[in-house]
Protein backbone atom coordinates (compact mmCIF):
# COMPACT_ATOMS: atom_id res chain seq x y z
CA UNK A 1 3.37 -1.22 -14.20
CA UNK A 2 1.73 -4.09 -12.32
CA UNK A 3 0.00 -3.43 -9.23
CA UNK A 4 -1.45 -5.50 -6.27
CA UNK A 5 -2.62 -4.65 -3.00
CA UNK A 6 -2.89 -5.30 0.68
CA UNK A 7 -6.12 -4.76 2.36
CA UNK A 8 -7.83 -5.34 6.39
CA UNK A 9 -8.97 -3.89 8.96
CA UNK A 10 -6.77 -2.09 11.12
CA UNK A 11 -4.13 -3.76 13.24
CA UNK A 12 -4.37 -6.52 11.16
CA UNK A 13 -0.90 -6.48 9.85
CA UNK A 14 -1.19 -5.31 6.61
CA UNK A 15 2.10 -2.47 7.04
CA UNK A 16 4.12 -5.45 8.25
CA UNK A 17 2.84 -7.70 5.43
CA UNK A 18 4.00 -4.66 2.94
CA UNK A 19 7.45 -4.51 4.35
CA UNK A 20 8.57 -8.03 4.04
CA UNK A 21 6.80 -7.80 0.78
CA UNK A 22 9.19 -5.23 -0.17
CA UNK A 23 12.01 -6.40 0.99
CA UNK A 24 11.83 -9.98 -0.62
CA UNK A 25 10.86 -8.50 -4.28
CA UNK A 26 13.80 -6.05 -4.53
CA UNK A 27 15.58 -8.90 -2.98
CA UNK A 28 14.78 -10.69 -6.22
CA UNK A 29 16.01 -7.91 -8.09
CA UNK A 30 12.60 -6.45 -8.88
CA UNK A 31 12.04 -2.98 -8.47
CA UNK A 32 9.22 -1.67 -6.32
CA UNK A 33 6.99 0.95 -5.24
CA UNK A 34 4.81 1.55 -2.55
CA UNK A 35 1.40 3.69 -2.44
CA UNK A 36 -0.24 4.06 1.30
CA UNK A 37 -3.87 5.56 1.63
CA UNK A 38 -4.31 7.39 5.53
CA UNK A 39 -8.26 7.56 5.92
CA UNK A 40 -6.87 10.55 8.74
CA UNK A 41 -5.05 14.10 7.54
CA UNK A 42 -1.45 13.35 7.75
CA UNK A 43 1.42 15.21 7.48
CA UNK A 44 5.51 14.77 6.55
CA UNK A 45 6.85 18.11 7.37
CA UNK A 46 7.05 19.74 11.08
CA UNK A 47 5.78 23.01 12.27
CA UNK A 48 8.54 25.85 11.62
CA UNK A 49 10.80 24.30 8.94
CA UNK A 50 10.61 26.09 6.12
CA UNK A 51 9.11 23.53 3.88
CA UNK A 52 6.02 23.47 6.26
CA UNK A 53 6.10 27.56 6.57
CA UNK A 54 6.23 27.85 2.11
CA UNK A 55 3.07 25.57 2.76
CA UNK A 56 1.54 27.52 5.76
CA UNK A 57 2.05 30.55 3.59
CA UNK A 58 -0.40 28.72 0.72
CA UNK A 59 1.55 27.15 -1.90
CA UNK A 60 0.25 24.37 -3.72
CA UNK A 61 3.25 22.32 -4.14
CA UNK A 62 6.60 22.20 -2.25
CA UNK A 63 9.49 20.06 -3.05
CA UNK A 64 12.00 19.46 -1.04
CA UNK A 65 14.64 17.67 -2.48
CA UNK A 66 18.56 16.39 -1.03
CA UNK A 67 20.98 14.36 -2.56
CA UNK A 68 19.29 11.42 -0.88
CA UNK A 69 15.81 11.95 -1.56
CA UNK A 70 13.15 14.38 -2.89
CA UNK A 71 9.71 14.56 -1.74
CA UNK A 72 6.79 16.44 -3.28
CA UNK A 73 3.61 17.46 -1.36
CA UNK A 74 0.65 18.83 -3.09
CA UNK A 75 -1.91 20.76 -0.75
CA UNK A 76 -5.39 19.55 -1.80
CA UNK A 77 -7.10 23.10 -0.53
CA UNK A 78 -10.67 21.66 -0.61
CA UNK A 79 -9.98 19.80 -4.32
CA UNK A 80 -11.29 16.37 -3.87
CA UNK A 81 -8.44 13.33 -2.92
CA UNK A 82 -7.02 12.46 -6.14
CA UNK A 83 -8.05 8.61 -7.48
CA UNK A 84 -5.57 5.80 -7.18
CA UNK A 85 -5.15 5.91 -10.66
CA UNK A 86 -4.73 9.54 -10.83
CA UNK A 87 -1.78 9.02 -8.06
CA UNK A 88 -0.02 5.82 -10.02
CA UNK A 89 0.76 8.03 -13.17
CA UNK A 90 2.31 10.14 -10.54
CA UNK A 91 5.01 7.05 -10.22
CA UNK A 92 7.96 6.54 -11.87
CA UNK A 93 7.95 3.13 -13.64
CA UNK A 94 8.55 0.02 -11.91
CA UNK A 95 8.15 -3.40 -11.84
CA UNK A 96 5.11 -3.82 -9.27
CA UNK A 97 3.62 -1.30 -7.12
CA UNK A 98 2.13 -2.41 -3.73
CA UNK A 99 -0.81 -0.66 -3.13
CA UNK A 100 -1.54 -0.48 0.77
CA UNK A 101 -5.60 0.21 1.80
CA UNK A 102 -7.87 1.41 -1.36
CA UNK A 103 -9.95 -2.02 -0.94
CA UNK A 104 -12.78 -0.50 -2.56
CA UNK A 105 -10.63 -0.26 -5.71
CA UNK A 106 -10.19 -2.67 -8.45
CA UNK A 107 -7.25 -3.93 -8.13
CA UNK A 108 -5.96 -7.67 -7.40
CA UNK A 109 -5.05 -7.91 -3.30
CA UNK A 110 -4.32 -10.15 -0.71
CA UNK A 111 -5.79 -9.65 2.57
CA UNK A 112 -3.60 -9.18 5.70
CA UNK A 113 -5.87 -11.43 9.32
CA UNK A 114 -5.74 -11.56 12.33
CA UNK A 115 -7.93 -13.30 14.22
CA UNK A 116 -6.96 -11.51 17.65
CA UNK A 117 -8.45 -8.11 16.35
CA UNK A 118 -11.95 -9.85 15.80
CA UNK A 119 -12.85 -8.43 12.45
CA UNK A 120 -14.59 -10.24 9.50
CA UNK A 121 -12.94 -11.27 6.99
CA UNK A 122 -12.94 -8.78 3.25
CA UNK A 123 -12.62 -11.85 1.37
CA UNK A 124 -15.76 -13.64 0.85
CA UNK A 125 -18.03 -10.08 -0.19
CA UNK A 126 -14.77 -9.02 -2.06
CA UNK A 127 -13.72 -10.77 -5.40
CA UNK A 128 -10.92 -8.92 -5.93
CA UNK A 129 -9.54 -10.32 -3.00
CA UNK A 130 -7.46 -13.03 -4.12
CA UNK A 131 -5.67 -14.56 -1.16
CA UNK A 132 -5.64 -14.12 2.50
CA UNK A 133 -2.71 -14.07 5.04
CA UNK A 134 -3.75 -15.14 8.03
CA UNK A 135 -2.51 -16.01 11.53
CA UNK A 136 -5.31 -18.98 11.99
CA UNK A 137 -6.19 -21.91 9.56
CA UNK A 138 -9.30 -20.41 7.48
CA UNK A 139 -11.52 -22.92 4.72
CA UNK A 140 -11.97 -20.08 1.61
CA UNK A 141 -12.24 -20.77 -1.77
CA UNK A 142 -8.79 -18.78 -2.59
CA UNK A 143 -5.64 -19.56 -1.73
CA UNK A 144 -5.03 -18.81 2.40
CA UNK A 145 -1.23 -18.12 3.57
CA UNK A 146 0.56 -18.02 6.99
CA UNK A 147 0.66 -14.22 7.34
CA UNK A 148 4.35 -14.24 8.60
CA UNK A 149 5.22 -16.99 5.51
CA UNK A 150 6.66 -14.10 3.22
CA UNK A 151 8.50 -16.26 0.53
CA UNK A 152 5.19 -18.32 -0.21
CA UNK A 153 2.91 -14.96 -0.21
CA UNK A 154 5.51 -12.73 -2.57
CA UNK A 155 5.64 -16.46 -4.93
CA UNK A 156 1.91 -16.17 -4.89
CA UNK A 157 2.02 -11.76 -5.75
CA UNK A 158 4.65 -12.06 -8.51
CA UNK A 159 2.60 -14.80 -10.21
CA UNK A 160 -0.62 -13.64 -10.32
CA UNK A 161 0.89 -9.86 -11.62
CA UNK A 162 2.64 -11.93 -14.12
CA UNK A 163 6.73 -11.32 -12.97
């Protein structure tokens, strides 16, 4: 599977960035997963359903699964957060995965600006940055893209994973 990701600080569009991303890939009849990383304790199940209550009660896994969807959550119960790469062999096979946060990883990514949240930019202490989206004109020495210019920026992904 390829993979590139989307890094920046917060509110700097980087979930809006991944959605048009998305949506113009499969467009091109790619296929294409998603992996998010929450830096907070999150949760996809509500109190008293009994998905949450099996988990409550202390099992390790619970899958839920519909004829629309399954979903699998694995309590970590104090086990260290599982690697990136430990949670892509988790994926079916695909195309490209879009990898949302882990900027400390690896990985090729493009990083999501915007200059009204006043952060620095990732890109010039971060090689494996390789192109920023941006909503102001920035001089870098890698490739800079209108951050709402979604054709140009998925051109840019598919090339550089090789697709």
């Amino acid at each position: 599977m390829k993979l590139f990701g989307v890094v920046g600080w917060k509110n700097a569009g980087k979930t809006g960035l991944m959605e048009r991303l998305v949506t113009e890939i499969t467009g091109r009849g790619f296929s294409v997963s998603t992996v998010k990383h929450a830096h907070h304790s999150f949760d996809v199940d509500h109190p008293g359903k009994d998905s949450f209550r099996h988990r409550e009660a202390g099992a390790s896994q619970v899958l839920l699964s519909s004829r629309n969807r399954i979903a699998l959550m694995h309590e970590l119960r104090g086990a260290p957060e599982p690697t990136l790469e430990e949670l892509l062999r988790q994926l079916a096979p695909v195309d490209l995965v879009l990898v949302e946060g882990y900027k400390r990883d690896a990985h090729p990514k493009i990083e999501a600006h915007r200059s009204v949240t006043g952060n620095p930019l990732i890109a010039p202490d971060d090689p494996t940055v390789q192109a920023v989206a941006s909503d102001t004109p920035l001089t870098l020495d890698r490739p800079v893209f209108d951050l709402d210019d979604t054709i140009s920026i998925a051109d840019f992904v598919l090339a550089e994973v090789g697709l």
